[in-house]
C-alpha atoms as a PDB file:
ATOM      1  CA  UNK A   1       0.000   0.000   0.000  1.00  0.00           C
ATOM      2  CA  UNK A   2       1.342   3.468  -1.179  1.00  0.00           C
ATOM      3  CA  UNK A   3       1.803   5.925   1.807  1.00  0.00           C
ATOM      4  CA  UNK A   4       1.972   9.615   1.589  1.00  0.00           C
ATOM      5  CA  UNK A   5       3.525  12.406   4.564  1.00  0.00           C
ATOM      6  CA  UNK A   6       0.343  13.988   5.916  1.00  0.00           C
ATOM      7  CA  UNK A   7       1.167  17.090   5.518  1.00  0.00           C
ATOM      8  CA  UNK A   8       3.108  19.079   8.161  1.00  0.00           C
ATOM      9  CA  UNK A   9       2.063  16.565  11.067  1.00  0.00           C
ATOM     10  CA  UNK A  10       4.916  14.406   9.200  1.00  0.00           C
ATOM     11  CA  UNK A  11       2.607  11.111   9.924  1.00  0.00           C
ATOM     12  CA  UNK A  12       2.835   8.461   6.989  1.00  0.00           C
ATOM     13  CA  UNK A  13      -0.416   7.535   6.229  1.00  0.00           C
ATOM     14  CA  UNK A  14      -1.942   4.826   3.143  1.00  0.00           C
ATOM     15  CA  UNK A  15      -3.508   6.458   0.152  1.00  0.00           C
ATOM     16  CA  UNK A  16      -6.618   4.479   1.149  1.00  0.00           C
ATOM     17  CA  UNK A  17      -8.480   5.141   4.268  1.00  0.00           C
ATOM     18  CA  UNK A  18     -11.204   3.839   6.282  1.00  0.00           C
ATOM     19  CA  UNK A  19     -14.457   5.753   6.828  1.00  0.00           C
ATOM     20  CA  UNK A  20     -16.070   4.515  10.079  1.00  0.00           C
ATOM     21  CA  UNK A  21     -19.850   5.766   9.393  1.00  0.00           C
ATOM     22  CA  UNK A  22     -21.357   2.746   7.773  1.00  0.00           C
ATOM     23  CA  UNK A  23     -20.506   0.582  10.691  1.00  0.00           C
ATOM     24  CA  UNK A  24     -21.676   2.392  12.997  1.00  0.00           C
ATOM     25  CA  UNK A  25     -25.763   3.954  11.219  1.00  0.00           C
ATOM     26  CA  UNK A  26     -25.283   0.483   9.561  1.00  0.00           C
ATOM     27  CA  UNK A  27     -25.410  -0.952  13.069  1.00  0.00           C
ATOM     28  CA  UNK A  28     -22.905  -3.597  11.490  1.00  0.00           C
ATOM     29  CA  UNK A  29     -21.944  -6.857  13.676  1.00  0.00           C
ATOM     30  CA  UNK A  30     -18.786  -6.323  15.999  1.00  0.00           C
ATOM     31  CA  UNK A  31     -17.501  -9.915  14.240  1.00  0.00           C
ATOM     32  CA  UNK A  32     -17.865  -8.167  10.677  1.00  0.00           C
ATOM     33  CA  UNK A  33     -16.498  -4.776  12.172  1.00  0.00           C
ATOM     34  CA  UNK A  34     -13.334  -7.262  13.343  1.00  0.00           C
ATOM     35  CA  UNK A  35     -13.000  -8.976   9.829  1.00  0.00           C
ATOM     36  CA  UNK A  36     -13.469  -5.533   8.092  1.00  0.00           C
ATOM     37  CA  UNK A  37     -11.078  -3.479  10.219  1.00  0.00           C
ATOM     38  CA  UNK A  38      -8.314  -6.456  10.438  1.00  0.00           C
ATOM     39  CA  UNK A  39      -8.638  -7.103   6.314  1.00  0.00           C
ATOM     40  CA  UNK A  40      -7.502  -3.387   6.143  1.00  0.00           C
ATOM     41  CA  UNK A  41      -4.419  -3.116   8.536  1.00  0.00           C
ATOM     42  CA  UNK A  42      -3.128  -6.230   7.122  1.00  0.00           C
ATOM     43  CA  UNK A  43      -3.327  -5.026   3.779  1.00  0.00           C
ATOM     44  CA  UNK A  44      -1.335  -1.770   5.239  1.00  0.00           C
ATOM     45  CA  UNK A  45      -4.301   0.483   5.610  1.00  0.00           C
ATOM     46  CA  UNK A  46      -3.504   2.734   8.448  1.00  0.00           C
ATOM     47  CA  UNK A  47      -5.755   5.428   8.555  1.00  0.00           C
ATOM     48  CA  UNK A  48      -9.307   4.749  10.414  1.00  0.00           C
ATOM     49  CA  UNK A  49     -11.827   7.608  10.409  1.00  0.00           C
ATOM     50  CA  UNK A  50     -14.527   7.954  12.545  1.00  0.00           C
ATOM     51  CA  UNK A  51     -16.967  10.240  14.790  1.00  0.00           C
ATOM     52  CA  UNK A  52     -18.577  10.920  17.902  1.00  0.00           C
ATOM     53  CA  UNK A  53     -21.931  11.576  16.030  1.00  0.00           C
ATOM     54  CA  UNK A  54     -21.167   7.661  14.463  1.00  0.00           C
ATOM     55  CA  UNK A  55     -23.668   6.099  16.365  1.00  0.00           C
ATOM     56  CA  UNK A  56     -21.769   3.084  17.551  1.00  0.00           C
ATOM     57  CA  UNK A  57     -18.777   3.730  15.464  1.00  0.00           C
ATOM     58  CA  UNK A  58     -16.025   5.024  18.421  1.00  0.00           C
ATOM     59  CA  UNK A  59     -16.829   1.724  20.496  1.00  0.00           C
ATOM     60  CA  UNK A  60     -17.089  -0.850  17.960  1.00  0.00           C
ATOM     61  CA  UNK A  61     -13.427   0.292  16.356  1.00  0.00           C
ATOM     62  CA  UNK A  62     -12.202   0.600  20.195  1.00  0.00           C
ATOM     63  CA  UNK A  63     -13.433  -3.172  20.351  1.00  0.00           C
ATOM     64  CA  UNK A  64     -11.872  -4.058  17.154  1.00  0.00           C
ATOM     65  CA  UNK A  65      -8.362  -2.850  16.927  1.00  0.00           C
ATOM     66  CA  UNK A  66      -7.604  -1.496  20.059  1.00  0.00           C
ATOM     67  CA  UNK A  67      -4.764  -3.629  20.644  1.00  0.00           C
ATOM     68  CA  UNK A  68      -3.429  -2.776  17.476  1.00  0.00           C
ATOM     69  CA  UNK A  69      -3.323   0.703  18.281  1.00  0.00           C
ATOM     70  CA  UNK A  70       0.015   1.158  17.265  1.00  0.00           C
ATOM     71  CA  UNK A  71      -0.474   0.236  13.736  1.00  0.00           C
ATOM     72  CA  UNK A  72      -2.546   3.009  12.406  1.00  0.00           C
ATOM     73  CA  UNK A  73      -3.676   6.639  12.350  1.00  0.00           C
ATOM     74  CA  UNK A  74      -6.635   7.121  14.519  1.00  0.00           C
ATOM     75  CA  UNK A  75      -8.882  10.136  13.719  1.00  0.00           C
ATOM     76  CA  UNK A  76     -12.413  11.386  14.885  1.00  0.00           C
ATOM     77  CA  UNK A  77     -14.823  14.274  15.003  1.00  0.00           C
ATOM     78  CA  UNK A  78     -16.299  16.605  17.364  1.00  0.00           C
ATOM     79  CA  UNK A  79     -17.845  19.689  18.222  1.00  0.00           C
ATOM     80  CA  UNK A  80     -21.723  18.842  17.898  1.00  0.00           C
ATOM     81  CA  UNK A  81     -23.995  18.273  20.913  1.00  0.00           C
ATOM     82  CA  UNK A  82     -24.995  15.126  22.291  1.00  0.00           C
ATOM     83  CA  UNK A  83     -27.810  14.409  24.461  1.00  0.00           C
ATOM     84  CA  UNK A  84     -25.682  12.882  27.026  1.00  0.00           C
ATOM     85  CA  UNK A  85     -23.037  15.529  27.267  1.00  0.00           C
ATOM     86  CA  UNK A  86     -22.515  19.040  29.123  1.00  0.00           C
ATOM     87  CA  UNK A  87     -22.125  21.586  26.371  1.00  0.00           C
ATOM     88  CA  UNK A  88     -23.373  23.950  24.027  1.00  0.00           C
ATOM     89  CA  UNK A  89     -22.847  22.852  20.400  1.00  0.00           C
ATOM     90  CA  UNK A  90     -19.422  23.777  19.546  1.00  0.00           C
ATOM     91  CA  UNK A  91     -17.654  25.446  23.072  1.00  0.00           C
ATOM     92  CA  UNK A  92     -14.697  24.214  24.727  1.00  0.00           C
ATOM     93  CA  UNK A  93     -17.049  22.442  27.424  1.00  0.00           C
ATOM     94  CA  UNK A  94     -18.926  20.071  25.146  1.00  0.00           C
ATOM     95  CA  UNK A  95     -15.465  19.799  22.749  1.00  0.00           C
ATOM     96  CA  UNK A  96     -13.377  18.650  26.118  1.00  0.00           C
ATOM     97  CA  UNK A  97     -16.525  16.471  26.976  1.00  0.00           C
ATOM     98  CA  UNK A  98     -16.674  14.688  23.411  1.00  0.00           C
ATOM     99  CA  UNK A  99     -12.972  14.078  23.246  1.00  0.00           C
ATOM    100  CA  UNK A 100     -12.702  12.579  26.629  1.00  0.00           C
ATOM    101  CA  UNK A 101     -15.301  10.324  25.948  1.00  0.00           C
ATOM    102  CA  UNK A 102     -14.052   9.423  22.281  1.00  0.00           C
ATOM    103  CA  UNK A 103     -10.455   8.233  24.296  1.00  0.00           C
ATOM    104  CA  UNK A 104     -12.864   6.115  26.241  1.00  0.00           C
ATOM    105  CA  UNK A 105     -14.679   4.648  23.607  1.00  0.00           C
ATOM    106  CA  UNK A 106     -11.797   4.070  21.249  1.00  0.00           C
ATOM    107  CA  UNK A 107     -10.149   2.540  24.184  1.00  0.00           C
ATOM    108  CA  UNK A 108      -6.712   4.803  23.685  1.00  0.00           C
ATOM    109  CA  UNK A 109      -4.833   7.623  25.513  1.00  0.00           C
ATOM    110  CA  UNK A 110      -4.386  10.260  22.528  1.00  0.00           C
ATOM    111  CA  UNK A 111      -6.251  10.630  18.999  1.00  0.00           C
ATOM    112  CA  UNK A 112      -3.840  11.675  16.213  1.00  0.00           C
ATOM    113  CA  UNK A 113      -6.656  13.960  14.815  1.00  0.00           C
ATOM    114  CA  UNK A 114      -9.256  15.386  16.367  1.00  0.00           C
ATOM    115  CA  UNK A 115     -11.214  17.479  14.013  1.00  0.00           C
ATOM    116  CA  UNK A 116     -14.114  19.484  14.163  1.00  0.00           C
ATOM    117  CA  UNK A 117     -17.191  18.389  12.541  1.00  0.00           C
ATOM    118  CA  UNK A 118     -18.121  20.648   9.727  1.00  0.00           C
ATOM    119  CA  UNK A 119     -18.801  23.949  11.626  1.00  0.00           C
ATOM    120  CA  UNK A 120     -19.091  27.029   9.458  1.00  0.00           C
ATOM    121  CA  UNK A 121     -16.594  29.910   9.444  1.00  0.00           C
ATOM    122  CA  UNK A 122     -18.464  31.600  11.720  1.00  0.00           C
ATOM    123  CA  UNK A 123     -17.268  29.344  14.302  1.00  0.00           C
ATOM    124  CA  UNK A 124     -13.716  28.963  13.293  1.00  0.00           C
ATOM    125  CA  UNK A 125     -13.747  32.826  13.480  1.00  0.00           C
ATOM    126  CA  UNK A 126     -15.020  33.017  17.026  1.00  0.00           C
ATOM    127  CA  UNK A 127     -11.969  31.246  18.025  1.00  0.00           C
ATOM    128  CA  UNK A 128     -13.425  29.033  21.254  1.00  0.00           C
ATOM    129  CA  UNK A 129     -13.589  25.754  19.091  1.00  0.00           C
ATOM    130  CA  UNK A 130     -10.025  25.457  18.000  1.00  0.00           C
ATOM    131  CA  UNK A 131      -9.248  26.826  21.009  1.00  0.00           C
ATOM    132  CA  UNK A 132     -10.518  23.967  22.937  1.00  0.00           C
ATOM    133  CA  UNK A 133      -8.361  21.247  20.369  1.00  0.00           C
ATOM    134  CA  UNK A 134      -5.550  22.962  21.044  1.00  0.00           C
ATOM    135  CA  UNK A 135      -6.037  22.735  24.929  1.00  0.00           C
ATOM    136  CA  UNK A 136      -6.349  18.841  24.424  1.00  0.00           C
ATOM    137  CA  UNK A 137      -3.396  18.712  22.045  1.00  0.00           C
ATOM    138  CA  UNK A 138      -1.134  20.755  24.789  1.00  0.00           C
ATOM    139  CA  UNK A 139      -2.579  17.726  27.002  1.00  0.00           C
ATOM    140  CA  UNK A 140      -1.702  14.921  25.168  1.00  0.00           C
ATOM    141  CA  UNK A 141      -4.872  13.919  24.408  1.00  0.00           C
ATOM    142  CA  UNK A 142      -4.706  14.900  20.362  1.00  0.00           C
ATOM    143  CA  UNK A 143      -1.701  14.878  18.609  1.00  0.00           C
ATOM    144  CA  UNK A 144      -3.162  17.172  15.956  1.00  0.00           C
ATOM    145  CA  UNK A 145      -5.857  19.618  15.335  1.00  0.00           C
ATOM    146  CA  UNK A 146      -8.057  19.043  12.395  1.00  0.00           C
ATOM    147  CA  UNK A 147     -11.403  21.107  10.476  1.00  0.00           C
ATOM    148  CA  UNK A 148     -14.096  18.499   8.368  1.00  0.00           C
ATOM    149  CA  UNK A 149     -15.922  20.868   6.091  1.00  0.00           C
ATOM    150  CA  UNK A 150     -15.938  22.526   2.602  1.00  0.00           C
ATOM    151  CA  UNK A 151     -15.984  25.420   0.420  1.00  0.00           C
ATOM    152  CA  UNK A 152     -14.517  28.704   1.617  1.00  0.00           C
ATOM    153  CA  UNK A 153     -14.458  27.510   5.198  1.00  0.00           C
ATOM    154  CA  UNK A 154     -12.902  25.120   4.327  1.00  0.00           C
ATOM    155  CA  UNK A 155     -10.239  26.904   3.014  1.00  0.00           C
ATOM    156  CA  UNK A 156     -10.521  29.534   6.182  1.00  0.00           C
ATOM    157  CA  UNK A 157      -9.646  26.483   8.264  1.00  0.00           C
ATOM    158  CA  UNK A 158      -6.617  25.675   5.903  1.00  0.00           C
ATOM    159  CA  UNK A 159      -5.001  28.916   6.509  1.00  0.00           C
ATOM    160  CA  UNK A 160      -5.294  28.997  10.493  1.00  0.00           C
ATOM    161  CA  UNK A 161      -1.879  28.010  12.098  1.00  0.00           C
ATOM    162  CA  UNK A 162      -3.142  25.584  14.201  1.00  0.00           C
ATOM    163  CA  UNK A 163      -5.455  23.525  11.817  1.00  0.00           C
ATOM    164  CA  UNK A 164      -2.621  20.581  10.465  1.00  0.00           C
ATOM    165  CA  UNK A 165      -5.592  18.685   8.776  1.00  0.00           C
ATOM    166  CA  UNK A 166      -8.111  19.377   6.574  1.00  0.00           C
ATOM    167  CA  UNK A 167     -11.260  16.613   5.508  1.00  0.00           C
ATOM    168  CA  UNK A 168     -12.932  17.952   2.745  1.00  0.00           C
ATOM    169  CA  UNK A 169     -15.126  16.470  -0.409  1.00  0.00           C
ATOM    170  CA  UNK A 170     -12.877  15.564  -3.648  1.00  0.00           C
ATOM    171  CA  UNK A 171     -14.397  13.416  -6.432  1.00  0.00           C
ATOM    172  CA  UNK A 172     -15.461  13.591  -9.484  1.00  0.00           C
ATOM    173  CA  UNK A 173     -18.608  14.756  -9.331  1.00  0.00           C
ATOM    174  CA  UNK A 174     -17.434  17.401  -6.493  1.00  0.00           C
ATOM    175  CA  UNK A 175     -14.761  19.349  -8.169  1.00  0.00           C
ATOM    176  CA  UNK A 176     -15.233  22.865  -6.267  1.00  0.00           C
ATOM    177  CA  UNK A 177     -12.914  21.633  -2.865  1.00  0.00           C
ATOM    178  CA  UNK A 178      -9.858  20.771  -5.568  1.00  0.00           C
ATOM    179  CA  UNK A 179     -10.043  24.757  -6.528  1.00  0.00           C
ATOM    180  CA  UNK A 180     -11.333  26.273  -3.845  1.00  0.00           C
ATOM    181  CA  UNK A 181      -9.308  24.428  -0.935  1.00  0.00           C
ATOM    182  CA  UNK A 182      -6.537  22.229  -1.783  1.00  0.00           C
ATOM    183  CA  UNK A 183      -4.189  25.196  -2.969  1.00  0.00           C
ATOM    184  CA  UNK A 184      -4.600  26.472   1.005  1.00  0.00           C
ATOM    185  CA  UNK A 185      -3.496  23.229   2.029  1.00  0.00           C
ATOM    186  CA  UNK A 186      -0.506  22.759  -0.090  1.00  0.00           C
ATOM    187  CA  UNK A 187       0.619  26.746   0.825  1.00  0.00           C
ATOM    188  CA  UNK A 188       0.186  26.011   4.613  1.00  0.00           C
ATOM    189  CA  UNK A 189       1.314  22.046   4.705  1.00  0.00           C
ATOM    190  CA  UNK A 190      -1.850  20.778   5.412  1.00  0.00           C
ATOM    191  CA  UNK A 191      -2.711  17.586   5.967  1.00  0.00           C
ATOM    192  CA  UNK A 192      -5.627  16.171   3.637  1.00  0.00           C
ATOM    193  CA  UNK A 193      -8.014  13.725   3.688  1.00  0.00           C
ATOM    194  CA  UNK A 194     -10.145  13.029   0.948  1.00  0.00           C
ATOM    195  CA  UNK A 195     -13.991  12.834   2.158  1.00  0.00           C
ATOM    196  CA  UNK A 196     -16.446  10.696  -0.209  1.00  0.00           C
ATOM    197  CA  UNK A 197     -14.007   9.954  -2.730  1.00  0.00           C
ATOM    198  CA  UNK A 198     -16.235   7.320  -5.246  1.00  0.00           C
ATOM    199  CA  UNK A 199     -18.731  10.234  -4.854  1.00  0.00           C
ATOM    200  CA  UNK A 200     -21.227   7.494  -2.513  1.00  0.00           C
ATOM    201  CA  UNK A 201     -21.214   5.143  -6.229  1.00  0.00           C
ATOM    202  CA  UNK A 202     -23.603   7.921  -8.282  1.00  0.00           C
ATOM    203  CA  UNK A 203     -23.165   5.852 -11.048  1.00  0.00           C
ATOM    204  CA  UNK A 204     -25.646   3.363  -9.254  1.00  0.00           C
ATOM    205  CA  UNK A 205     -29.820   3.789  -9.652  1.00  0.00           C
ATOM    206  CA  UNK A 206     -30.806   5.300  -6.674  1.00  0.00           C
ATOM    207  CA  UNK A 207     -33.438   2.514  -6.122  1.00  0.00           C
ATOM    208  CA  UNK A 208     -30.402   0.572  -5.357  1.00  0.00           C
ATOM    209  CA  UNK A 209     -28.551   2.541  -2.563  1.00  0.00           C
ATOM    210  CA  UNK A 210     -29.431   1.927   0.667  1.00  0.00           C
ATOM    211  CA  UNK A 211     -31.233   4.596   2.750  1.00  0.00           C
ATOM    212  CA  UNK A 212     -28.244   5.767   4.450  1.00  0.00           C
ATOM    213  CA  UNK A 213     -26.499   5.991   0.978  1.00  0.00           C
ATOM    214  CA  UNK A 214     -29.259   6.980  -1.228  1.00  0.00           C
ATOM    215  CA  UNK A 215     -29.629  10.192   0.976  1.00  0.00           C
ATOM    216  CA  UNK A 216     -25.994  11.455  -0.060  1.00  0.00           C
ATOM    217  CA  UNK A 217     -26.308  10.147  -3.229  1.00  0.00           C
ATOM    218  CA  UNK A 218     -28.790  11.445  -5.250  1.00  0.00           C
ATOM    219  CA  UNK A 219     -26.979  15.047  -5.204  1.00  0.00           C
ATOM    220  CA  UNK A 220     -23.493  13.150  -7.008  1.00  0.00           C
ATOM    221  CA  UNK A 221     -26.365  11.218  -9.120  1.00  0.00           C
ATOM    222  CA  UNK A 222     -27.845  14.070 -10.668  1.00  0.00           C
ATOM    223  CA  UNK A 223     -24.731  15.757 -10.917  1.00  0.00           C
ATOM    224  CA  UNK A 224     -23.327  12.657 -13.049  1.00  0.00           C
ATOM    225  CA  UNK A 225     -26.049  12.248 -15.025  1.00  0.00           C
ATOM    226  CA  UNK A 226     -25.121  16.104 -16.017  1.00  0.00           C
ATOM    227  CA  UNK A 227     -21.834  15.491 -16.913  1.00  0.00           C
ATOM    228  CA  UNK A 228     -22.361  12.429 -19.482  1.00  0.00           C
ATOM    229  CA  UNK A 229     -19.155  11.087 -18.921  1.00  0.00           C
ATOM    230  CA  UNK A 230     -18.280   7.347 -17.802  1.00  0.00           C
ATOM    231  CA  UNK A 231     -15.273   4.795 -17.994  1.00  0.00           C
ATOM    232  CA  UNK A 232     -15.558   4.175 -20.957  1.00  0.00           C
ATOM    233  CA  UNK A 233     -14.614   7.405 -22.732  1.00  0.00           C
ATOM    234  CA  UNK A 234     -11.694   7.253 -20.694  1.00  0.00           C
ATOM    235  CA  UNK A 235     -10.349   4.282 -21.851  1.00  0.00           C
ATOM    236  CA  UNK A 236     -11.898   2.002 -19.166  1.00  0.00           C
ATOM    237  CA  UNK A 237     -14.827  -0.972 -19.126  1.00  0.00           C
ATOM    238  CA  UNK A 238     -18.487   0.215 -17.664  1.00  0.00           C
ATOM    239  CA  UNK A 239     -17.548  -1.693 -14.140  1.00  0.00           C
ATOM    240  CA  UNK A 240     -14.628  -0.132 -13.611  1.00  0.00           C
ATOM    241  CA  UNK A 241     -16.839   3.134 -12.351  1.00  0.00           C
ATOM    242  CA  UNK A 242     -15.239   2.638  -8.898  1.00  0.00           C
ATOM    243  CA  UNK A 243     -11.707   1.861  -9.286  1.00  0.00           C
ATOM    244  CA  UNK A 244     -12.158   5.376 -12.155  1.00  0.00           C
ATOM    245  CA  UNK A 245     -13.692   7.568  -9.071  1.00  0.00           C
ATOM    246  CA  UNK A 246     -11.379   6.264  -6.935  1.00  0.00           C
ATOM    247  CA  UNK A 247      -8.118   6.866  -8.865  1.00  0.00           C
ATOM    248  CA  UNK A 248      -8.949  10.251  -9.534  1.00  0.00           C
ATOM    249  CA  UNK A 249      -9.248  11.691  -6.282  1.00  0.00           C
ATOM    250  CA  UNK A 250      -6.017   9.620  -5.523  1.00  0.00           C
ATOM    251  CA  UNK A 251      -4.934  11.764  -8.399  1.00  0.00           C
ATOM    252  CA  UNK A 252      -5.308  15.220  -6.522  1.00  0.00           C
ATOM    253  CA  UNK A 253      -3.215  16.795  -4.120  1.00  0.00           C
ATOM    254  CA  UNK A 254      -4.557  14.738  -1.194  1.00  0.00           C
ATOM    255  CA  UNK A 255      -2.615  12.183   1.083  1.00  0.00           C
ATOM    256  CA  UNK A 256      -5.861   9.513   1.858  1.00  0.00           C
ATOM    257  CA  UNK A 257      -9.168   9.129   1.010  1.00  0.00           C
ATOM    258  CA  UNK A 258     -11.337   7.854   3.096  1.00  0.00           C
ATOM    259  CA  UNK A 259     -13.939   4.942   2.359  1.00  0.00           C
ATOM    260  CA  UNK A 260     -16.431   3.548   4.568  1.00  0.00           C
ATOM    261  CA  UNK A 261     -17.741  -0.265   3.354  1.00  0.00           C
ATOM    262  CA  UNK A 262     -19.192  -3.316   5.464  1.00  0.00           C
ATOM    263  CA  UNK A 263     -18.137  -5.485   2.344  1.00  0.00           C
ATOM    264  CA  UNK A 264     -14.987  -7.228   2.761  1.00  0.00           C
ATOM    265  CA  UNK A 265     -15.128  -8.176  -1.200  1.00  0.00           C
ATOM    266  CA  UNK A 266     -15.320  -3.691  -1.640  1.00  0.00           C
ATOM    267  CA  UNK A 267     -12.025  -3.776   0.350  1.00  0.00           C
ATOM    268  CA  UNK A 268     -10.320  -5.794  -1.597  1.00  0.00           C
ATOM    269  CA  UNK A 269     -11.107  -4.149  -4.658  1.00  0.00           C
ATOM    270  CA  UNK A 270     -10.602  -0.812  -3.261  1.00  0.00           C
ATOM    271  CA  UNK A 271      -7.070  -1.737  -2.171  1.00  0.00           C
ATOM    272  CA  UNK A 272      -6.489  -2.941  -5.663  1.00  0.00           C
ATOM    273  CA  UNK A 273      -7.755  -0.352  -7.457  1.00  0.00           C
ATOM    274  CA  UNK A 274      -5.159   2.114  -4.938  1.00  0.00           C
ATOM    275  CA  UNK A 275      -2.566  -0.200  -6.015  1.00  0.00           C
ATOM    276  CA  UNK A 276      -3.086   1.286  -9.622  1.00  0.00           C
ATOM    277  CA  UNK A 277      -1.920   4.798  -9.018  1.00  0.00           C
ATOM    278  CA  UNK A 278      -3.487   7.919 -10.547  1.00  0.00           C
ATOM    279  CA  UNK A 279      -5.553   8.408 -13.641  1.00  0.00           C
ATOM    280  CA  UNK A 280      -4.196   9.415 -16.775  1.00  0.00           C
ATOM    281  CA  UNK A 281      -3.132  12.472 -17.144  1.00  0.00           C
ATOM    282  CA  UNK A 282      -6.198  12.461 -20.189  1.00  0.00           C
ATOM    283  CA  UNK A 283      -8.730  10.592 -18.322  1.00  0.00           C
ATOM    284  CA  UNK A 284      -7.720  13.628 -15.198  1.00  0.00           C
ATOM    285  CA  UNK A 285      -8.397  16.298 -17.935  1.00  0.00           C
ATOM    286  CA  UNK A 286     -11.496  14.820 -19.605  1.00  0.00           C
ATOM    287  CA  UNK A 287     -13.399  14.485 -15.812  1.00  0.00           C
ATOM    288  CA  UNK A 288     -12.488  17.861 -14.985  1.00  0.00           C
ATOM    289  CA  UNK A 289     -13.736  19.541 -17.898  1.00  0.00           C
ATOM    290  CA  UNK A 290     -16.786  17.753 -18.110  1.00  0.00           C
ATOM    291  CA  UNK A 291     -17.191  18.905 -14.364  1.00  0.00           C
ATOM    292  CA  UNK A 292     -16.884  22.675 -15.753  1.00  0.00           C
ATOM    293  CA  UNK A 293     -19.378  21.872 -18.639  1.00  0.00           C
ATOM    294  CA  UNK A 294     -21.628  20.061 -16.372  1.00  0.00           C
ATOM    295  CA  UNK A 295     -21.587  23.126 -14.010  1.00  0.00           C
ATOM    296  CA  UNK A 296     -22.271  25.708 -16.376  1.00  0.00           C
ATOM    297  CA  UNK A 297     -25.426  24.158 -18.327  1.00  0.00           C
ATOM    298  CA  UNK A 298     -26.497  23.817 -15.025  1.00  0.00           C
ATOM    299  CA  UNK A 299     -26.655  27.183 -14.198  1.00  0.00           C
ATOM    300  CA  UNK A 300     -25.593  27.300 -10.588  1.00  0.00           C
ATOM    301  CA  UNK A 301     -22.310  26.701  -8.350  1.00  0.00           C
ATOM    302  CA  UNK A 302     -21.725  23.201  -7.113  1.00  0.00           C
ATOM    303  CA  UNK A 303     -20.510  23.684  -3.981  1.00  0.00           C
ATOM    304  CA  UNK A 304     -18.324  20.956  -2.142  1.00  0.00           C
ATOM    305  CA  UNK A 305     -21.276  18.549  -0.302  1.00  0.00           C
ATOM    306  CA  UNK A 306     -20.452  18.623   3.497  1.00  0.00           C
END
């Protein structure tokens, strides 16, 4: 497995990721969690994503791999309330709280990233959240402070000294974050970590997404269907749709991209597909401008999806 220096932090982490969501709103068995999560670090995956709003997700990776904690790059999410915690959404109170309790849950001492959960600027602006990550990084408790989110926050976050990672959309039907965003990160040595990088499979009927993916998909559906483009004007069979998506966010200025799966068969052709390396240079051209056609027969922005 290809690693890449995240940024500034200096950590080595795999070009492919794991996204913890699914397991947890997917209320997946702890015995698949275990097969899922131990298929990946022995293939050299070593970056596991998750969140406190994961329902089920901190614990069931704690469970999983905490023994192995030494083998790979643990990251979550904070900054949103919880019914069970002290705290107004996004103040150093409820922050504190959440990280304490994500330690507990993912049965370690530190998190390498803690990031904050797609707040707007607003937020970053006021100061108190990041404020609050970088008391629990002076504690040990977070190695590095991190912003999930989009757009032109996004790219506030990027610029902020003590933001070392950014999570942001990058696929091919979400072009706006490689613009908008990634030239921050690679001014300021940023960290990045590719959110939704096979765009949640738009290439798939939406009848055949489940709920919890049909509801980010149809946006990336619609937005495909727009851009007429598929694998095989780029050189590449129908089926390949996911190893195409997947290669050309690999192909952007980002060090991991993240994908969350229950299907150990989807790991192993995910890892594959990494294996490949980037797109193209053509195929890279051809998705991007069809991406600026797309967008301007359609009248409106497309923003980066948070």
């Amino acid at each position: 497995m290809e690693t890449r220096t995240f940024g500034r932090t200096g950590l080595e982490v795999s070009v492919l990721g794991f996204g913890g969501a699914p397991i947890g709103v997917l209320e997946t068995g702890q015995a698949e969690v275990d097969g899922i999560l131990g298929l990946l670090l022995d293939h050299g995956v070593n970056l596991i994503d998750t969140a406190a709003g994961y329902r089920g997700s901190e614990e069931a990776i704690g469970r999983s791999i905490g023994s192995r904690r030494d083998e790979f790059v643990l990251v979550s999410k904070c900054g949103q309330a919880f019914d069970d915690l002290a705290g107004e959404p996004w103040s150093e109170q409820l922050i504190t709280n959440t990280v304490d309790r994500s330690l507990a849950r993912l049965q370690t001492d530190h998190l390498d990233v803690m990031l904050l959960h797609t707040c707007d600027r607003e937020v970053l602006e006021r100061g108190e959240a990041v404020a609050a990550l970088v008391r629990a990084r002076e504690a040990g408790k977070v190695r590095f402070v991190g912003y999930s989110g989009d757009n032109m926050a996004g790219a506030y976050a990027a610029s902020l000294d003590d933001v070392a990672v950014i999570q942001t959309s990058i696929n091919v039907c979400d072009q706006v974050n490689i613009d908008q965003v990634l030239p921050v990160t690679a001014d300021h040595g940023v960290g990045v970590m590719a959110k939704r990088p096979i765009a949640n499979a738009a290439w798939k009927d939406l009848n055949d997404q489940p709920g919890f993916y049909a509801r980010y998909a149809e946006t990336y559906t619609e937005r495909l269907a727009l851009m007429a483009i598929g694998p095989e004007d780029l050189g590449f069979a129908e089926s390949d749709w996911a190893e195409v998506a997947l290669r050309f966010t690999l192909s952007c200025d980002v060090h991991t991209a993240i994908i969350g799966t229950t299907n150990p068969d989807h790991v192993r052709a995910n890892i594959e597909a990494a294996s490949r390396g980037p797109l193209p240079e053509e195929a890279i051209a051809r998705l991007r401008e069809a991406f600026v056609e797309a967008t301007a027969d359609a009248g409106e922005e497309w923003t980066g999806q948070t």
